[in-house]
Protein backbone atom coordinates (compact mmCIF):
# COMPACT_ATOMS: atom_id res chain seq x y z
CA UNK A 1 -43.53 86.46 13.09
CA UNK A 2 -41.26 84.53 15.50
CA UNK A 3 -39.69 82.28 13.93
CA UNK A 4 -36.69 84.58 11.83
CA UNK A 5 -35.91 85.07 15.50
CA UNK A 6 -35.67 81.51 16.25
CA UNK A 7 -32.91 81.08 13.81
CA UNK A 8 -29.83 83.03 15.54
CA UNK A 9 -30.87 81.18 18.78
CA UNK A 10 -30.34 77.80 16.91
CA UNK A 11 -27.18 78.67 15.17
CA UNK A 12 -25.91 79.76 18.73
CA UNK A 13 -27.12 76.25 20.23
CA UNK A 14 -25.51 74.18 17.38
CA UNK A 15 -22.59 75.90 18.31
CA UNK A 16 -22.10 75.87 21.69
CA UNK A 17 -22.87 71.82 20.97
CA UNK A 18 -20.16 71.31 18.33
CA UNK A 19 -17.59 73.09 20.82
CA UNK A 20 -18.60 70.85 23.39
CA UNK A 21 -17.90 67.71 21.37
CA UNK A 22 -15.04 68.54 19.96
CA UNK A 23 -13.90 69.42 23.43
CA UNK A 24 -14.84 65.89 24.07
CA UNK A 25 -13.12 64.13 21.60
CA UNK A 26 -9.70 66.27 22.43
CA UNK A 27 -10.03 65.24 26.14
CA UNK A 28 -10.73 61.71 25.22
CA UNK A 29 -7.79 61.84 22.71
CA UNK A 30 -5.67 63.37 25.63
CA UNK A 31 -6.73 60.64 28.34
CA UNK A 32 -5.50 57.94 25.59
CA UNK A 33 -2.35 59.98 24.87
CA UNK A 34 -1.30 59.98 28.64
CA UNK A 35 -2.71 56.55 29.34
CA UNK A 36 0.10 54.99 26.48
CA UNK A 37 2.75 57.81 28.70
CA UNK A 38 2.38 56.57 31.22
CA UNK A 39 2.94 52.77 30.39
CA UNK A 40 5.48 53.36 28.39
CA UNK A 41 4.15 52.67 25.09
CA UNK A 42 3.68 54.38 21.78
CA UNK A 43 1.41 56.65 20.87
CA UNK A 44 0.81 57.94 17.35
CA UNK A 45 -3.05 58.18 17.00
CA UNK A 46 -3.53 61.78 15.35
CA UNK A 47 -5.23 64.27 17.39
CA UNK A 48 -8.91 65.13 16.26
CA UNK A 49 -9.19 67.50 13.37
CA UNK A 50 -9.66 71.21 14.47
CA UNK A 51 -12.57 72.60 13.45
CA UNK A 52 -12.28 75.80 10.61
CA UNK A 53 -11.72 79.14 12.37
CA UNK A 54 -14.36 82.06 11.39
CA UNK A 55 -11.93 83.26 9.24
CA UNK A 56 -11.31 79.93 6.79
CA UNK A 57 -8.02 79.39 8.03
């Protein structure tokens, strides 16, 4: 039966996706954060939320 197998592979694929957005949405935060440096103006947009840890903290 194959498909109890398929499950870890899918967890591990979701994963490695969700780390790769939310890498996105820091480096697209970052680029907005140094764009408003570097003219001189404000910046308070809050940085993305940070995913929960394994441990729930």
């Amino acid at each position: 039966m194959p498909f109890p197998l398929l499950i870890p592979d899918r967890i591990r694929k979701l994963k490695a996706e969700g780390r790769q957005e939310n890498q996105q949405q820091w480096m697209a935060w970052y680029e907005r954060q140094q764009a408003a440096q570097r003219d001189g103006q404000p910046f308070t947009e809050p940085p993305p939320a940070i995913p929960p840890s394994k441990n729930g903290k």
